[in-house]
Protein backbone atom coordinates (compact mmCIF):
# COMPACT_ATOMS: atom_id res chain seq x y z
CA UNK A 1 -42.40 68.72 -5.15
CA UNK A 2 -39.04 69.94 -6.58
CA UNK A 3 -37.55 69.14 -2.70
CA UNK A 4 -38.87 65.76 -2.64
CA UNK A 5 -37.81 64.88 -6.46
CA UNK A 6 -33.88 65.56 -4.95
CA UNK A 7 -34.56 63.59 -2.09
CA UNK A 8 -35.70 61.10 -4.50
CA UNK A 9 -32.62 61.61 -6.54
CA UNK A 10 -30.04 61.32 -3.92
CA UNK A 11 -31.89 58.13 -2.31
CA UNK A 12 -31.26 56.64 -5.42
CA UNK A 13 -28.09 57.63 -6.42
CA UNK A 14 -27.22 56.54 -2.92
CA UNK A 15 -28.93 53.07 -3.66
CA UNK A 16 -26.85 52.78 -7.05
CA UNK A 17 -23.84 53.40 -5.15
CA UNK A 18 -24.60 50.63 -2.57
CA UNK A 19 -25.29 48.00 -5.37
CA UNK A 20 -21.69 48.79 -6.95
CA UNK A 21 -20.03 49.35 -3.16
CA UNK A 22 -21.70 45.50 -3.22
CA UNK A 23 -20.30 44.11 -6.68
CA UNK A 24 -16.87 45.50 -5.77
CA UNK A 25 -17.14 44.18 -2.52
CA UNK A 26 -18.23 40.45 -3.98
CA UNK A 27 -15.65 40.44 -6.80
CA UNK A 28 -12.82 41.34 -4.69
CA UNK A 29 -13.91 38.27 -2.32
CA UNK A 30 -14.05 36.13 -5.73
CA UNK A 31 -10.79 37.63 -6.25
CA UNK A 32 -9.03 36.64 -2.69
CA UNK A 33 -10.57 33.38 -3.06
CA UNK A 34 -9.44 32.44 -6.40
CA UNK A 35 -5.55 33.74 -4.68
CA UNK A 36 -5.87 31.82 -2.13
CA UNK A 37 -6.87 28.79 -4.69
CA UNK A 38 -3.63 29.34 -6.88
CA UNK A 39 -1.40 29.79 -3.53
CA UNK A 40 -3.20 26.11 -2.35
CA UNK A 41 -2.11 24.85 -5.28
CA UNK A 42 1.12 26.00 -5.97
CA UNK A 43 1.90 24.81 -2.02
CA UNK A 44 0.27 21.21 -3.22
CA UNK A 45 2.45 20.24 -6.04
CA UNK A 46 5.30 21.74 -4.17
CA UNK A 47 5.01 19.47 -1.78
CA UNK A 48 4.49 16.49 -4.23
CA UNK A 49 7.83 17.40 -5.46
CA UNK A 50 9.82 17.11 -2.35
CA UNK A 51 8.15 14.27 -1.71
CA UNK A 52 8.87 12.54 -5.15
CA UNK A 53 12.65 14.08 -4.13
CA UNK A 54 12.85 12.62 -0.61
CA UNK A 55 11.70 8.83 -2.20
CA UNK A 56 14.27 8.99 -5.26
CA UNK A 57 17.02 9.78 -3.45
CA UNK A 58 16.26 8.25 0.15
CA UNK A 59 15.89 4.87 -1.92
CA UNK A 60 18.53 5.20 -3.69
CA UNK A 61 20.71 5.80 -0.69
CA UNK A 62 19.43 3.26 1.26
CA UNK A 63 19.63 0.37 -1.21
CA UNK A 64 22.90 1.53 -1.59
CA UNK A 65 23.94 1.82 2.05
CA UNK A 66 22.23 -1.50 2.32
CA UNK A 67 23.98 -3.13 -0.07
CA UNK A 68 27.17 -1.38 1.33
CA UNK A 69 26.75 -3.52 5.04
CA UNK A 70 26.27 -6.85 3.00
CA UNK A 71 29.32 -6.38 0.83
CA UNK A 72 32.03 -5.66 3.83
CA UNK A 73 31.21 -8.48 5.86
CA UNK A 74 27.21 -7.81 7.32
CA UNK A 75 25.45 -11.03 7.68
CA UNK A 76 22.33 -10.25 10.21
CA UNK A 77 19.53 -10.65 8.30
CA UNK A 78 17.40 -9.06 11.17
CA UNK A 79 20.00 -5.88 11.97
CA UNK A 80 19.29 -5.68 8.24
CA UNK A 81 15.44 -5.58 8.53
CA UNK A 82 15.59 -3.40 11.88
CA UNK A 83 17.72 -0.25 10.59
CA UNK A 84 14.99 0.10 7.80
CA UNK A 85 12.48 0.96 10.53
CA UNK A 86 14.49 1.88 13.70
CA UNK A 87 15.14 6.18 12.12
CA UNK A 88 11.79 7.22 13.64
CA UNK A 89 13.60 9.00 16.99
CA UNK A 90 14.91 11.72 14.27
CA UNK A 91 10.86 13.01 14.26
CA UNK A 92 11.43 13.67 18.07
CA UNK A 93 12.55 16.81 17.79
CA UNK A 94 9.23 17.68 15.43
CA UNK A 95 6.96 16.76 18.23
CA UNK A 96 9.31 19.24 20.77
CA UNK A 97 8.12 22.15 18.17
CA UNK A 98 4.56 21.33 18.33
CA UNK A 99 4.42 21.05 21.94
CA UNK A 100 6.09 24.67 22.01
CA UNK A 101 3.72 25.96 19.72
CA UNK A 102 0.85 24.28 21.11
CA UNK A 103 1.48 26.34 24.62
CA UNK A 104 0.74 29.86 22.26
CA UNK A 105 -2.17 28.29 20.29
CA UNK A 106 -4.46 27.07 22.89
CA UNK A 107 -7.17 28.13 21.32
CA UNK A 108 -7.17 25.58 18.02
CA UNK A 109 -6.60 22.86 19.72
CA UNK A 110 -10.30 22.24 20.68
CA UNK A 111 -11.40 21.99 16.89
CA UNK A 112 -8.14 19.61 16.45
CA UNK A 113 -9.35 17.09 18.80
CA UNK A 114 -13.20 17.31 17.70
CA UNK A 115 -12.16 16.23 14.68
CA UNK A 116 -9.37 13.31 15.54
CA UNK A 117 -10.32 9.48 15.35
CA UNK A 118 -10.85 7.45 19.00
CA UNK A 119 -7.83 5.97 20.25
CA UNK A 120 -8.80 2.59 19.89
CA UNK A 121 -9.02 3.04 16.07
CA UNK A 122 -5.58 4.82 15.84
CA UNK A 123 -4.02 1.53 18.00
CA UNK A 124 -5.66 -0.93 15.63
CA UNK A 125 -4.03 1.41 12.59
CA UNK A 126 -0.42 1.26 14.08
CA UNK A 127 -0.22 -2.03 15.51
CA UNK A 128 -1.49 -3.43 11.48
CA UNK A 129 0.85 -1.47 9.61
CA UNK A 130 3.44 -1.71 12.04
CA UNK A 131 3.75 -5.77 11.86
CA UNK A 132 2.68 -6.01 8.30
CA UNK A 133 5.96 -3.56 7.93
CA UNK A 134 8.34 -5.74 9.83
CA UNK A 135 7.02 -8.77 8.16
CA UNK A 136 7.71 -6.95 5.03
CA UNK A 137 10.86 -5.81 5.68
CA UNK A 138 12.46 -9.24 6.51
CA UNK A 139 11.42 -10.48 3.92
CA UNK A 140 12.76 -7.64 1.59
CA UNK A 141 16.04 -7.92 3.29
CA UNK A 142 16.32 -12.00 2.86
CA UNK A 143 15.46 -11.14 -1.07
CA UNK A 144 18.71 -8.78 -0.56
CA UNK A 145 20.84 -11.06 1.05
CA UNK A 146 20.47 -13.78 -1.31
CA UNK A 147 19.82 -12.85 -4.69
CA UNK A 148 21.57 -10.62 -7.00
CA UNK A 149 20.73 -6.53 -7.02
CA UNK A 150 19.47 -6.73 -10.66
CA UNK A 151 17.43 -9.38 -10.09
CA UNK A 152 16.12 -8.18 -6.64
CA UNK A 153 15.34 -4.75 -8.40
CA UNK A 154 12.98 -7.02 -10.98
CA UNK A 155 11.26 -8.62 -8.37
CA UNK A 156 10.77 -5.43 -6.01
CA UNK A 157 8.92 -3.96 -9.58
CA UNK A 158 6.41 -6.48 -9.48
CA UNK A 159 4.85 -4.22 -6.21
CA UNK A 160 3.63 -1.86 -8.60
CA UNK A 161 1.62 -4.25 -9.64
CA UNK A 162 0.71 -5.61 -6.31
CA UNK A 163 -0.30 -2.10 -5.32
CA UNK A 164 -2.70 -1.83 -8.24
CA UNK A 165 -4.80 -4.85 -7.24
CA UNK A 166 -4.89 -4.08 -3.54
CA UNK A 167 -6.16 -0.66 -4.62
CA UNK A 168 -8.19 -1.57 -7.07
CA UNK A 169 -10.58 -3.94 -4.18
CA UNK A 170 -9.37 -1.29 -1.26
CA UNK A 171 -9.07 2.18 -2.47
CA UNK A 172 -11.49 2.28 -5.89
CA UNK A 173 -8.55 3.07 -7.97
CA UNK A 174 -9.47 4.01 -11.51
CA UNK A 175 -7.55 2.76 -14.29
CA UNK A 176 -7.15 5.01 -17.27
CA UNK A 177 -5.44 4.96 -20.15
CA UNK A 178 -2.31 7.31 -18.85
CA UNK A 179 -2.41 5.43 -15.30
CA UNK A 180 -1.97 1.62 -17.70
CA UNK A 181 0.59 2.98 -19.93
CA UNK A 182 2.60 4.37 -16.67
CA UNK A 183 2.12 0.87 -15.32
CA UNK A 184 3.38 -0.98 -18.87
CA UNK A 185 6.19 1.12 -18.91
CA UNK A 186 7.77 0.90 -14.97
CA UNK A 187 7.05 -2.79 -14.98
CA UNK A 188 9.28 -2.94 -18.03
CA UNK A 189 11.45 -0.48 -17.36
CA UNK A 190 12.64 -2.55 -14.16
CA UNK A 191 12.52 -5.76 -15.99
CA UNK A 192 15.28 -4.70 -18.06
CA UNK A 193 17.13 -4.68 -15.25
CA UNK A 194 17.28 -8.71 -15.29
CA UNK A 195 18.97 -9.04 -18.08
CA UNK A 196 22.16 -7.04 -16.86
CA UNK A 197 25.41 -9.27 -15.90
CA UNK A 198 26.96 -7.20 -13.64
CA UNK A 199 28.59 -8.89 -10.72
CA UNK A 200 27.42 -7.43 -7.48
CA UNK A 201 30.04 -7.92 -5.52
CA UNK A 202 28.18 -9.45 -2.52
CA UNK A 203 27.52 -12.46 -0.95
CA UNK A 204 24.65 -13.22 -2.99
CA UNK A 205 26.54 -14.45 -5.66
CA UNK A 206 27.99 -17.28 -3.36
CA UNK A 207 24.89 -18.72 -1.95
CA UNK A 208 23.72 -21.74 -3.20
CA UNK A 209 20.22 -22.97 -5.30
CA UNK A 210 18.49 -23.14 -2.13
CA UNK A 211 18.99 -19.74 -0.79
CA UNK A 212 18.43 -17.98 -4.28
CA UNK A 213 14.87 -19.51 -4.54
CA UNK A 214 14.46 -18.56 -1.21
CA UNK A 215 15.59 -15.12 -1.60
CA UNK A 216 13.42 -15.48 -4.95
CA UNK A 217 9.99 -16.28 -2.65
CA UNK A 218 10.64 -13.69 -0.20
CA UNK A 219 11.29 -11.04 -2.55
CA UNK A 220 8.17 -11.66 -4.38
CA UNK A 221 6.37 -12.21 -0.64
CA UNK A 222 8.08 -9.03 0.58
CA UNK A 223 6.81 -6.59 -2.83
CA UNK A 224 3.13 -8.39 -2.39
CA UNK A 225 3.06 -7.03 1.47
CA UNK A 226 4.90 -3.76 0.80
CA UNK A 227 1.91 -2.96 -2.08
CA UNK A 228 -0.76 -4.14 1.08
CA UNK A 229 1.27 -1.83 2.95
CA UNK A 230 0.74 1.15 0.68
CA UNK A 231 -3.04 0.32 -0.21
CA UNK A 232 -4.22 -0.21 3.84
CA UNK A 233 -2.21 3.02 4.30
CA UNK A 234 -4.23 5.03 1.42
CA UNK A 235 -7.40 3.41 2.86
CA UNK A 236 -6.43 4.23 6.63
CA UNK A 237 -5.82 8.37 5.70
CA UNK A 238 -9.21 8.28 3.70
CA UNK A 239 -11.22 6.45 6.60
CA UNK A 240 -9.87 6.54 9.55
CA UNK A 241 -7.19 9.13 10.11
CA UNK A 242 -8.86 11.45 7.63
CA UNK A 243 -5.95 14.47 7.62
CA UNK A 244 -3.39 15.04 5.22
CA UNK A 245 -1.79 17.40 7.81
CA UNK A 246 2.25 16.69 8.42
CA UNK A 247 1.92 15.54 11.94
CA UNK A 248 -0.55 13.15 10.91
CA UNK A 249 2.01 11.86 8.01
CA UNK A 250 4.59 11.79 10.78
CA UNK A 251 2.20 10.37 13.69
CA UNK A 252 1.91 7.60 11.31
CA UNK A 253 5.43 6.93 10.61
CA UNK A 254 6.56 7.40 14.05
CA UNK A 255 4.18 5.11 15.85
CA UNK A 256 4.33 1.97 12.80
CA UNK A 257 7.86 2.00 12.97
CA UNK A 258 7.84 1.21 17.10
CA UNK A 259 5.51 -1.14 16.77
CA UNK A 260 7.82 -2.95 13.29
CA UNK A 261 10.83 -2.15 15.89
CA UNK A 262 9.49 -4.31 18.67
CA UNK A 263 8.31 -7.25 16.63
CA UNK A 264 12.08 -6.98 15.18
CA UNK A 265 13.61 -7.05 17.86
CA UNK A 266 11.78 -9.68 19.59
CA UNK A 267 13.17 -11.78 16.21
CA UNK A 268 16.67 -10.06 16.90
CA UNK A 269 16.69 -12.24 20.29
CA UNK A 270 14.48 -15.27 19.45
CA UNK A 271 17.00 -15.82 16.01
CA UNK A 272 20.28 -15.57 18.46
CA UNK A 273 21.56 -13.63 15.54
CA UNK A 274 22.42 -11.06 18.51
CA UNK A 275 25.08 -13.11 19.83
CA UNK A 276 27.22 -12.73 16.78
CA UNK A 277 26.60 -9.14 16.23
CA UNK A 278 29.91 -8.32 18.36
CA UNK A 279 31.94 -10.75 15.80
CA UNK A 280 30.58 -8.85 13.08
CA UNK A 281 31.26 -5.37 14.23
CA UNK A 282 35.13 -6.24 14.82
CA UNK A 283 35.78 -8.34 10.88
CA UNK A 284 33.52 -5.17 9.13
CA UNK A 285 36.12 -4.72 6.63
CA UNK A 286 35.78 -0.95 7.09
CA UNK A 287 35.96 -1.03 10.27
CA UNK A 288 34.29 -0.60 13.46
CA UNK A 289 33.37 3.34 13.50
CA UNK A 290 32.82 2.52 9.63
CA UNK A 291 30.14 -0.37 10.89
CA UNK A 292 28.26 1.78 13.04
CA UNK A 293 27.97 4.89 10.64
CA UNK A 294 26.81 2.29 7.87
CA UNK A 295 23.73 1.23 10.14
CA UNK A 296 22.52 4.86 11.36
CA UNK A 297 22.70 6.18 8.26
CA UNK A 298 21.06 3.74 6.67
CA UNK A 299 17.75 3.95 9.22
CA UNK A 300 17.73 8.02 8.59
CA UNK A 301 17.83 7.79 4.77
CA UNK A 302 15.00 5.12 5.09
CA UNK A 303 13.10 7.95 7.19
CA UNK A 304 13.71 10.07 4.70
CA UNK A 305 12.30 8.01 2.45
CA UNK A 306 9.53 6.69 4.12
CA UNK A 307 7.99 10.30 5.17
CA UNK A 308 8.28 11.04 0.93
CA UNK A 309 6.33 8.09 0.76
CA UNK A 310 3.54 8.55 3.13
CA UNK A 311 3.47 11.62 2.12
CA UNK A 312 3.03 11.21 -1.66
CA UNK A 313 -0.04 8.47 -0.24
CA UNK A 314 -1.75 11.33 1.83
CA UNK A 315 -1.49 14.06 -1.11
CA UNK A 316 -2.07 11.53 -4.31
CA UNK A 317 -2.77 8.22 -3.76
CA UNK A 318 -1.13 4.87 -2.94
CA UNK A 319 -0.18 3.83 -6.30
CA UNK A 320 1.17 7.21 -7.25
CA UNK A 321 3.89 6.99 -4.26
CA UNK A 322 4.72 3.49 -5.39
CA UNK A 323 5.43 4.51 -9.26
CA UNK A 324 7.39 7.44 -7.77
CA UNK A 325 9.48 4.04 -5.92
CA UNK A 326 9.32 1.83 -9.00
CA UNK A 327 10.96 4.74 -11.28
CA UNK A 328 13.87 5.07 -8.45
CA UNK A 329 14.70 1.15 -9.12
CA UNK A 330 16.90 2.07 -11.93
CA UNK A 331 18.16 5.16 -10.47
CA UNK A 332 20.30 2.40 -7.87
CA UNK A 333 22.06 0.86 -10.71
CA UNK A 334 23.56 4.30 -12.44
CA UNK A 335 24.59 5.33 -8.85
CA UNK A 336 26.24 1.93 -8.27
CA UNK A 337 27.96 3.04 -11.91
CA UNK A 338 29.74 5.82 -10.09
CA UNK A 339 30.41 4.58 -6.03
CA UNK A 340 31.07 1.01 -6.44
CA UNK A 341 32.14 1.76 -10.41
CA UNK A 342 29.69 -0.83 -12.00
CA UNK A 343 29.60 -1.30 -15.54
CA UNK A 344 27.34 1.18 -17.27
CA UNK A 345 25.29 -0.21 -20.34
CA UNK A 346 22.64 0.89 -22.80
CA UNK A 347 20.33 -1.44 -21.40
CA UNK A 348 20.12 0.50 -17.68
CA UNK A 349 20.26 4.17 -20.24
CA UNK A 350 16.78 2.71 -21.61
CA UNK A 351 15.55 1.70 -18.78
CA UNK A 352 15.78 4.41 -17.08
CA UNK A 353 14.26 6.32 -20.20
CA UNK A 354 11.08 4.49 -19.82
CA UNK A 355 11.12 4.83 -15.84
CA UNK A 356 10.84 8.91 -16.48
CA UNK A 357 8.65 8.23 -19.35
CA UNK A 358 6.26 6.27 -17.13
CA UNK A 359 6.48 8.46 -14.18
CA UNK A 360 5.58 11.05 -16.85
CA UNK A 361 2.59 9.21 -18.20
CA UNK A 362 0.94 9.16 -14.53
CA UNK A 363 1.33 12.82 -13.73
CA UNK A 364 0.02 13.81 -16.63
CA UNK A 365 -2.71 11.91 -15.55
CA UNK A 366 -2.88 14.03 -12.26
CA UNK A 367 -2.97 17.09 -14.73
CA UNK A 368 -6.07 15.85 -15.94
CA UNK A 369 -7.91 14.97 -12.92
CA UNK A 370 -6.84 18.23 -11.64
CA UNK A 371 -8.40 20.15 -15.21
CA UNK A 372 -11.73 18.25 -14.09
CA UNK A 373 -11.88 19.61 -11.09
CA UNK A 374 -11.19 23.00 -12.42
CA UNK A 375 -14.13 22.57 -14.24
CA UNK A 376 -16.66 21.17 -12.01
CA UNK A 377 -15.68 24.05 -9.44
CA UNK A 378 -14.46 27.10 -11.66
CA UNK A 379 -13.43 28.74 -8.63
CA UNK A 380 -11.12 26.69 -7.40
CA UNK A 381 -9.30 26.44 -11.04
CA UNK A 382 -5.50 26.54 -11.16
C-alpha cells in the first residue's frame, strides 16, 4: 500500500503541475493577444494621423498651387479640373513593389483572391466614382475661377454638411452630441471666412454678375457631389470592396482617377480649350518652365491629398475625412498670409480656433466609440 500511496502522490502532483503548466500557458496567450491588441492600435491611430497630415497639408498646397496658375495668367477651366485627378501615375511605382513581393509570397495570394469582389462589381465602383469625380471637379474649379477664395472656402464648407445627409441615408451615420457640436463648429468656423475683405489677387475679382452666380451654383453643385463622393466611397469599402488594406486605398484612387482623366479629357477636346493651351504656356507670367512645374505639382499634392482622404474613409468613416478637409479650409488663408502676404486678421485667428476645436470635438468622439468597444470585448481594450 505504502508503494501505491507514492504512485498516487506523484500522479497527482504531476496532475497539479499540468493544470498550472496550463494556466501559464493560457495567460501568456491572453498576454500576447492583448500585445498584439495595443500594437493594432497604436499602428491604427498612427495611421489616422498621417492621414489627417497628408489632407491638411496636401489641401492646403493644392488650393494654393491652384490659385497660383489662375493668378499668373491660367485660364483653362478644364487643365484646371484635370491636374486635380491626372497624379495617379506616382502610385506606379507601388504596384512595381507588390509585383516583386508577390513573386516570394506565392503562397497568400490564394486567400487574397478568395476573398476579393468579382470584377464586374469593382468596374461598376470605378467607372461611378470616377465620373461623379470629374463632374465634381469642374465644377469645383469653375467655383475657383470665378468667385473670390474667401467666399469659395464658405461654400466648399457647406460639404460637410452634404456629407452628413448622404451618410446619414447611405452609411447609417450616428449623430451624437460630440459628432453635432464638431459639425456647428466647422460650418462656422469656415463661414467666418466670408466676411474677410481681402483682395485675392485673381481674376475672380474681374468677372462680372453673371460669372460670380455661376461660380456661386457650381461651387455649391461641386461641395453637394464631392460629399456623394465621400459617402458612395464609405459605402463602396463597407460593401463591396470590403478591405481597409493600402493597395485597396490605392486600387481605388488609381483606377477613379483614369476613369475622371478620360471623361476630362474628352471635355479638354470637345471645349477647344486645347487650342489655346500653347498661348497660355508662352504669356504665364512666370514663365514657361514656371507653367509646367505649377501643373505637376499641383496633380501630386492632390494625390497626396486624396490617398489621406481615402484613407481616413477606409479607417474612420466618410464624414470624419471630410471634417479633417473642412478644418484645413482656414489653414489656406494663414498660408496665403505668408506666400502671397495677405492680410492677417482676428477674424481667420478665430476661425481657425474653432476649426481645431471642432476637429477636436469629433475625435473625442472616436475616443468614445473606441472605450465601448473596449468594453464590449475586454480583450481587445487599448
Amino acid at each position: 500500500m505504502g508503494e501505491n500511496q507514492e504512485k498516487y502522490i506523484q500522479i497527482t502532483e504531476s496532475a497539479e503541475l499540468a493544470k498550472e503548466g496550463n494556466t501559464s500557458e493560457s495567460s501568456q496567450t491572453i498576454i500576447n493577444q492583448t500585445k498584439m491588441t495595443h500594437k493594432a492600435n497604436y499602428m491604427k491611430w498612427l495611421k489616422i494621423f498621417v492621414y489627417i497630415i497628408f489632407i491638411l497639408l496636401g489641401q492646403a498646397v493644392a488650393t494654393l498651387l491652384g490659385r497660383l496658375y489662375f493668378d499668373k495668367g491660367g485660364k483653362s477651366k478644364w487643365l484646371g479640373t484635370l491636374v486635380q485627378v491626372a497624379g495617379f501615375p506616382i502610385f506606379f511605382s507601388y504596384y512595381i513593389i507588390i509585383a516583386t513581393n508577390q513573386k516570394t509570397n506565392t503562397n497568400n495570394n490564394i486567400s487574397q483572391t478568395e476573398q476579393q469582389p468579382t470584377l464586374l462589381k469593382l468596374v461598376m465602383v470605378y467607372l461611378t466614382l470616377g465620373l461623379l469625380l470629374a463632374a465634381d471637379c469642374y465644377l469645383l474649379s469653375i467655383g475657383l475661377m470665378y468667385i473670390p477664395v474667401s467666399t469659395y472656402s464658405l461654400i466648399s464648407s457647406s460639404q460637410l454638411a452634404f456629407n452628413a445627409i448622404f451618410s446619414f441615408f447611405l452609411n447609417s451615420q450616428k449623430f451624437t452630441p460630440p459628432i453635432i457640436n464638431s459639425l456647428v463648429l466647422l460650418t462656422i468656423s469656415s463661414t467666418l471666412l466670408v466676411f474677410q475683405t481681402e483682395s485675392d489677387g485673381s481674376a475672380n475679382n474681374k468677372t462680372s454678375k453673371a460669372k460670380y452666380i455661376l461660380g456661386f451654383l457650381c461651387t455649391i453643385a461641386g461641395s453637394a457631389g464631392y460629399g456623394l463622393v465621400l459617402s458612395l466611397t464609405q459605402l463602396f469599402f463597407n460593401k463591396v470592396i470590403k478591405s481597409e488594406s493600402f493597395k485597396a486605398i490605392i486600387d481605388l484612387i488609381v483606377y477613379r482617377s483614369f476613369v475622371a482623366c478620360l471623361a476630362i479629357v474628352v471635355g479638354l477636346f470637345v471645349s477647344g480649350e486645347w487650342r489655346g493651351l500653347k498661348k497660355e504656356m508662352y504669356e504665364f507670367e512666370l514663365g514657361k518652365v514656371s507653367y509646367f512645374m505649377t501643373l505637376i505639382w499641383t496633380a501630386i499634392v492632390w494625390k497626396v491629398y486624396t490617398v489621406g482622404c481615402v484613407g481616413l474613409i477606409a479607417e474612420v468613416s466618410s464624414l470624419f475625412s471630410n471634417a479633417v478637409s473642412v478644418l484645413g479650409s482656414p489653414v489656406v488663408p494663414v498660408a496665403a498670409v505668408i506666400i502671397f502676404h495677405d492680410k492677417m486678421s482676428g477674424m481667420k485667428g478665430v476661425a481657425m480656433a474653432l476649426a481645431v476645436w471642432g476637429f477636436i470635438s469629433y475625435a473625442y468622439q472616436q475616443y468614445l466609440d473606441d472605450c465601448n468597444k473596449s468594453k464590449e470585448n475586454p480583450r481587445s481594450s487599448l
